[in-house]
N, C-alpha and C. Protein backbone atom coordinates (compact mmCIF):
# COMPACT_ATOMS: atom_id res chain seq x y z
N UNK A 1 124.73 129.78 98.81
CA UNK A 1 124.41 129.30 97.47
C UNK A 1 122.95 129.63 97.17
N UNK A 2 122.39 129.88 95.71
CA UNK A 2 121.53 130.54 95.75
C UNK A 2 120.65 129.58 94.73
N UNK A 3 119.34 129.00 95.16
CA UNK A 3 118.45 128.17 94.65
C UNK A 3 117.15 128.67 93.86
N UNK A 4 116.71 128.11 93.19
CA UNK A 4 115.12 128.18 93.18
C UNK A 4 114.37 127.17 93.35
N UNK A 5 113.74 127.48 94.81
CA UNK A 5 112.68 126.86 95.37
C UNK A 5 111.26 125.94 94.10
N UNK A 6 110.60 125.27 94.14
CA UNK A 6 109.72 124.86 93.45
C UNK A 6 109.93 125.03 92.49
N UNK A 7 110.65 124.33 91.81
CA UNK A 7 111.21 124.39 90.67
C UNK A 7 110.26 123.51 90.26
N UNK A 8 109.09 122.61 90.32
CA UNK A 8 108.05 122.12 89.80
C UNK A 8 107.06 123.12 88.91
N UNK A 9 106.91 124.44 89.88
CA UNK A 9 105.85 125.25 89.39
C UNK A 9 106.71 126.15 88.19
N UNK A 10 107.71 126.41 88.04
CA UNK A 10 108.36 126.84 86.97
C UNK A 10 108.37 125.97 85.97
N UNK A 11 108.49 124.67 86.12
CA UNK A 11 108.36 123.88 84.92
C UNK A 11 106.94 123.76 84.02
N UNK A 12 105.83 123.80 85.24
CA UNK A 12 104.79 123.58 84.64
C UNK A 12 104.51 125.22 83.95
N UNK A 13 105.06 126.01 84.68
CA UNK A 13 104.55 127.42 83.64
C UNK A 13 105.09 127.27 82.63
N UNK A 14 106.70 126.80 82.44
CA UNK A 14 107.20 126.59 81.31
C UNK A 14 106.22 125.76 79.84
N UNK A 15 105.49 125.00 80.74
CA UNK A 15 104.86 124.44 79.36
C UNK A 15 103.46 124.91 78.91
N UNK A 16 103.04 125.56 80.03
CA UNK A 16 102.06 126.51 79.42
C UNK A 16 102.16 127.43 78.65
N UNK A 17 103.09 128.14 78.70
CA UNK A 17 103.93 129.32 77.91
C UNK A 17 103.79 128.84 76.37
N UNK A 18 105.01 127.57 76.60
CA UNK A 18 105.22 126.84 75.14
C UNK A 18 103.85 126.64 74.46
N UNK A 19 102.75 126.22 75.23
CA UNK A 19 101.41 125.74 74.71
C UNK A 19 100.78 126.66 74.41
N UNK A 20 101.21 128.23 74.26
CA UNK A 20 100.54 129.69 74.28
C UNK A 20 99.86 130.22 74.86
N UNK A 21 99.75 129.74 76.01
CA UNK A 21 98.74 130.09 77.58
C UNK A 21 99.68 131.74 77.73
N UNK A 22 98.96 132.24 78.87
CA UNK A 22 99.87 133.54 79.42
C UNK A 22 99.70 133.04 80.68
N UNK A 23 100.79 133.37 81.08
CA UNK A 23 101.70 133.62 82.60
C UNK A 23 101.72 134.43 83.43
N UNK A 24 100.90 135.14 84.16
CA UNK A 24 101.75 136.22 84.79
C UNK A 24 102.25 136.17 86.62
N UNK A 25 102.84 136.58 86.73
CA UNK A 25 103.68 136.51 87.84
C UNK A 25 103.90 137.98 88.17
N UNK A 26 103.40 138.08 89.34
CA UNK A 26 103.49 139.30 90.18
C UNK A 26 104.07 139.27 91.58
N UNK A 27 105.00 140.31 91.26
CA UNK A 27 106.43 140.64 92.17
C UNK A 27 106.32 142.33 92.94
N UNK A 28 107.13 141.83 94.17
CA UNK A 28 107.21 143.55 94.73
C UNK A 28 109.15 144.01 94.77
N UNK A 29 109.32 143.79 93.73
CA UNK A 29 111.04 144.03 93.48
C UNK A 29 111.81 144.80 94.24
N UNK A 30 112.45 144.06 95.09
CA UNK A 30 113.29 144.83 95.68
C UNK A 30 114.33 145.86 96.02
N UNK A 31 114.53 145.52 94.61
CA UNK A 31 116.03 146.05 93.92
C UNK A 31 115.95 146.38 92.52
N UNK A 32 116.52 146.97 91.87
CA UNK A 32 116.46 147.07 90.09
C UNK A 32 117.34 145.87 89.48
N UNK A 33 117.95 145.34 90.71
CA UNK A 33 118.73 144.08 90.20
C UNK A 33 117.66 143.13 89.69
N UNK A 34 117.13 142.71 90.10
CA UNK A 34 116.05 141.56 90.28
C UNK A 34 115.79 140.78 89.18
N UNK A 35 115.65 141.64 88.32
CA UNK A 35 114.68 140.67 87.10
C UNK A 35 116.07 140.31 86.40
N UNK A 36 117.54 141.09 86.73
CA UNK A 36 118.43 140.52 86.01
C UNK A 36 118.74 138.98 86.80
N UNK A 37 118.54 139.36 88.75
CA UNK A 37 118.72 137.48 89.23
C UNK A 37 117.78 136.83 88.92
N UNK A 38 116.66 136.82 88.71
CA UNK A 38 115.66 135.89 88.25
C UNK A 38 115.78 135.18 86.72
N UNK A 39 116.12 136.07 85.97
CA UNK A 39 116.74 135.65 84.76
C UNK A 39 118.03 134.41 84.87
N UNK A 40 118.60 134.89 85.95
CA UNK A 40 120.20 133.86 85.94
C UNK A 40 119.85 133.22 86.43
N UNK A 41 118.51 132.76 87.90
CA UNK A 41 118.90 131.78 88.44
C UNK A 41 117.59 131.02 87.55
N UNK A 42 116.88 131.21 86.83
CA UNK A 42 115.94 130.43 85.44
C UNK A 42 116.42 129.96 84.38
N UNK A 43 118.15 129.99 84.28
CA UNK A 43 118.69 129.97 82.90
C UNK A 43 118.59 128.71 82.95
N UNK A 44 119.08 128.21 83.64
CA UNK A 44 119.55 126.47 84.11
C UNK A 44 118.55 125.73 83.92
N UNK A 45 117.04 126.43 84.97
CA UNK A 45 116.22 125.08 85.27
C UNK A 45 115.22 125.15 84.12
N UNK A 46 114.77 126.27 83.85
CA UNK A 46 114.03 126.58 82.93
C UNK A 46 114.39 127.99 81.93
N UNK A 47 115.41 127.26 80.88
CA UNK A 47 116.09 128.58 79.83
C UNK A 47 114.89 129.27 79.26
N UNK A 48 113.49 128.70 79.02
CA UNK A 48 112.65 129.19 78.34
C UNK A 48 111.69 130.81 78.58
N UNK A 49 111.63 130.56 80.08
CA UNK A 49 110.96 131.56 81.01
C UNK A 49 112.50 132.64 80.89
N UNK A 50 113.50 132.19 81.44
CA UNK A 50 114.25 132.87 81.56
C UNK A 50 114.68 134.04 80.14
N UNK A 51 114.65 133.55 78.81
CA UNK A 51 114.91 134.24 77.84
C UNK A 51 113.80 135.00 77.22
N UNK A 52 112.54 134.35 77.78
CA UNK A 52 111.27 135.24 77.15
C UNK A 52 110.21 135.79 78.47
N UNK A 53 110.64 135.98 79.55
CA UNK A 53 109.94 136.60 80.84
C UNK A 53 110.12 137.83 80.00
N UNK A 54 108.71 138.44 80.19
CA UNK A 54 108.62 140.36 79.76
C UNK A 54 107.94 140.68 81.03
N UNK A 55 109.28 142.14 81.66
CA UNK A 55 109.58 142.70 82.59
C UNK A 55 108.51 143.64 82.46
N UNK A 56 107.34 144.52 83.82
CA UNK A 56 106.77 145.59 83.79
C UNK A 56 107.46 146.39 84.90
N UNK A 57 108.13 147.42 84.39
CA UNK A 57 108.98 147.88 85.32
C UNK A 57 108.68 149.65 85.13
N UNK A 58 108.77 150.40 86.29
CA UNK A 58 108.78 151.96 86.25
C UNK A 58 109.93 152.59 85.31
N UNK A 59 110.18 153.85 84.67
CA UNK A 59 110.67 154.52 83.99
C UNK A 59 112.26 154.14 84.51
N UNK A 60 112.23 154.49 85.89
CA UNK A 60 113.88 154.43 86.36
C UNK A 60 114.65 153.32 86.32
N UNK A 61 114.04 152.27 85.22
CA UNK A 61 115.34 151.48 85.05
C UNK A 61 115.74 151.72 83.60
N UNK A 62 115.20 152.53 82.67
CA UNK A 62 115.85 153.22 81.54
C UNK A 62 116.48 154.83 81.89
N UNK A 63 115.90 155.29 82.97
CA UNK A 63 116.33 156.54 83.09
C UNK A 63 117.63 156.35 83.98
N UNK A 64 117.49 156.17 85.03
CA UNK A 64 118.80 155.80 85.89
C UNK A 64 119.86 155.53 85.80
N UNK A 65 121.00 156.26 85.71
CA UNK A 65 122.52 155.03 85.46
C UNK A 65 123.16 154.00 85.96
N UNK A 66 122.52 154.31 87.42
CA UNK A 66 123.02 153.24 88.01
C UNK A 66 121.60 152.02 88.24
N UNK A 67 120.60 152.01 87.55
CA UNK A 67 119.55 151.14 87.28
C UNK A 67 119.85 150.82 86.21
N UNK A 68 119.92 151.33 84.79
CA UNK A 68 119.88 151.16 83.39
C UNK A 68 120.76 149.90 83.42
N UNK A 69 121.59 149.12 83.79
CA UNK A 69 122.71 148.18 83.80
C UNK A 69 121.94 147.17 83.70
N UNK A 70 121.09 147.03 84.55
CA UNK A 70 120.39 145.55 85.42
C UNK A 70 119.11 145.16 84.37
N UNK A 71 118.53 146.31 83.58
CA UNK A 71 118.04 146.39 82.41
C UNK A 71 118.33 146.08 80.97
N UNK A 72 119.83 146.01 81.07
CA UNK A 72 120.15 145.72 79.96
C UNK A 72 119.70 144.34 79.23
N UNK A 73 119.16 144.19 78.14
CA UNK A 73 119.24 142.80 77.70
C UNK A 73 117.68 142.22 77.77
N UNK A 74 117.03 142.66 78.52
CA UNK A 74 115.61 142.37 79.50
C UNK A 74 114.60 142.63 78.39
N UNK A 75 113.59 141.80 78.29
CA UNK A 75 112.38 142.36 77.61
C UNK A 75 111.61 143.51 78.88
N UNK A 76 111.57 144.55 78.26
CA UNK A 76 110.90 145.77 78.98
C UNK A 76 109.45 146.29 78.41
N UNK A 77 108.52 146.36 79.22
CA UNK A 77 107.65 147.18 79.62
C UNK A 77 108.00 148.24 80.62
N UNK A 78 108.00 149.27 80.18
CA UNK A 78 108.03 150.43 80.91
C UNK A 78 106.78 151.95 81.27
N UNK A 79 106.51 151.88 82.58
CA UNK A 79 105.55 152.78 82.75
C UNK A 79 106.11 153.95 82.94
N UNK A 80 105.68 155.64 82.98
CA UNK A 80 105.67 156.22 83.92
C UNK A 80 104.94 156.84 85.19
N UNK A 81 105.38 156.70 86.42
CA UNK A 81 104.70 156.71 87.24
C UNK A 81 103.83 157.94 87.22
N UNK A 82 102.36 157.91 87.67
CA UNK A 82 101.25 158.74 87.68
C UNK A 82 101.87 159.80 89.06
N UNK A 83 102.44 159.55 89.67
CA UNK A 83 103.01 160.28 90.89
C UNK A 83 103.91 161.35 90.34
N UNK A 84 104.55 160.85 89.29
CA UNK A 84 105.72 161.96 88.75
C UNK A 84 105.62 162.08 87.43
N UNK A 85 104.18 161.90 87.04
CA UNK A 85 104.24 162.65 85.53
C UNK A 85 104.29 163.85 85.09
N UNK A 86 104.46 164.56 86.61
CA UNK A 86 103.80 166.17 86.05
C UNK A 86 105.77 166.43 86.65
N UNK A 87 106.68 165.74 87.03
CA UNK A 87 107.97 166.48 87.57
C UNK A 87 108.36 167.55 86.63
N UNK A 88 108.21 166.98 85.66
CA UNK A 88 108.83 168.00 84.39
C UNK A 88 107.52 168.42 83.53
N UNK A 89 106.84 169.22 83.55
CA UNK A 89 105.71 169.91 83.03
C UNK A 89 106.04 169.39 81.52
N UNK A 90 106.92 169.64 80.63
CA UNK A 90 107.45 169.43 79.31
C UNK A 90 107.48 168.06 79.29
N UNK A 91 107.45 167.41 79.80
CA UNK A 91 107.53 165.82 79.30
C UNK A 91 106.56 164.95 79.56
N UNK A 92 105.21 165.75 80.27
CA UNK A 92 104.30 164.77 80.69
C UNK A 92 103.23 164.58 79.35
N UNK A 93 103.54 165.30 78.28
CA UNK A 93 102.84 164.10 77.14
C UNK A 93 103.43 163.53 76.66
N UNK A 94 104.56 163.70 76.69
CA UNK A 94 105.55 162.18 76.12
C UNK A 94 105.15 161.11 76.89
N UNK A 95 105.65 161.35 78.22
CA UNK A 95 105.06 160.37 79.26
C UNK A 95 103.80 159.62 78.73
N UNK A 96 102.89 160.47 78.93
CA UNK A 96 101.13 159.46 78.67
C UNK A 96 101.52 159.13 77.49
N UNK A 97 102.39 159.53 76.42
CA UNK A 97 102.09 158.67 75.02
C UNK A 97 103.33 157.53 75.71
N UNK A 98 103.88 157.52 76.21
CA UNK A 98 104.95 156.26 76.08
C UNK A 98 103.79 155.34 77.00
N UNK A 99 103.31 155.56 78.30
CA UNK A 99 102.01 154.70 78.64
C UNK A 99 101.08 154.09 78.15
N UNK A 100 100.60 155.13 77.08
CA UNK A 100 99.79 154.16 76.02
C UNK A 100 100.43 153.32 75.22
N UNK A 101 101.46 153.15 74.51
CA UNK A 101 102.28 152.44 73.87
C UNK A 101 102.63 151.04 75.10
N UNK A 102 103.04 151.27 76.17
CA UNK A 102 103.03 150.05 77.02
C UNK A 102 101.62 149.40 77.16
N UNK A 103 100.95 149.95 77.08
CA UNK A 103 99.73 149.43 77.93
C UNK A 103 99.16 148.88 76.14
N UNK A 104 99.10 149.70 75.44
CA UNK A 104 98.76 149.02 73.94
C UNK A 104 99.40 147.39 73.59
N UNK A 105 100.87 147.29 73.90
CA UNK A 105 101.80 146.35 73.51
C UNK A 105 101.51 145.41 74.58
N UNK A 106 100.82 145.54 76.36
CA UNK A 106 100.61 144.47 77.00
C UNK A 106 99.31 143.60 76.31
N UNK A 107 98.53 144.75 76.18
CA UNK A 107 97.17 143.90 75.79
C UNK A 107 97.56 142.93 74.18
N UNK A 108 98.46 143.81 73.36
CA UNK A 108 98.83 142.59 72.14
C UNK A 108 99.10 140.95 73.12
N UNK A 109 100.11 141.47 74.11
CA UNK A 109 101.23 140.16 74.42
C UNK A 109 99.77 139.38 75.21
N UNK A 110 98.59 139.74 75.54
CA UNK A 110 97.71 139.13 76.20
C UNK A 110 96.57 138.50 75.54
């Protein structure tokens, strides 16, 4: 059966949130599943975090098919990685412009 631990400290972020504080929470994701279980197991104790957590996640959970699933639904921030901006010569200014657009839209949400 699958819990969340300190469910105290989720509550109290919960009301910081509500009070317009920022949150952030930093994760080393295991899986592309993740932010979809963190979402389900927050619905219950705290629906609030759970429906408005915004995800910073690498390109391959919009690019991927078998990632794109676990994405669905998710508030997304999406980077692309500096390691593989150059894979496709043709797409690495799309790339830096979709980076600036994330990195523009974090500093709004901050």
């Amino acid at each position: 059966e699958s819990y969340v631990g300190n469910v105290s400290l989720f509550s109290e972020m919960e009301e910081q949130l509500k009070q317009g504080e920022n949150v952030i929470l930093i994760s080393n994701p295991q899986s592309e599943a993740d932010p979809a279980v963190i979402a389900l197991l927050l619905e219950t104790t705290n629906p609030y975090i759970s429906e408005n957590i915004i995800y910073v996640a690498g390109d391959r959970v919009i690019t991927d098919p078998l990632c794109k699933p676990f994405s669905m639904g998710r508030n997304l921030l999406w980077v692309y990685s500096k390691k593989h901006m150059n894979d496709v010569p043709e797409l690495a200014d799309m790339k830096r412009r979709a980076n600036t657009r994330s990195l523009k839209e974090m500093a709004l949400l901050l």
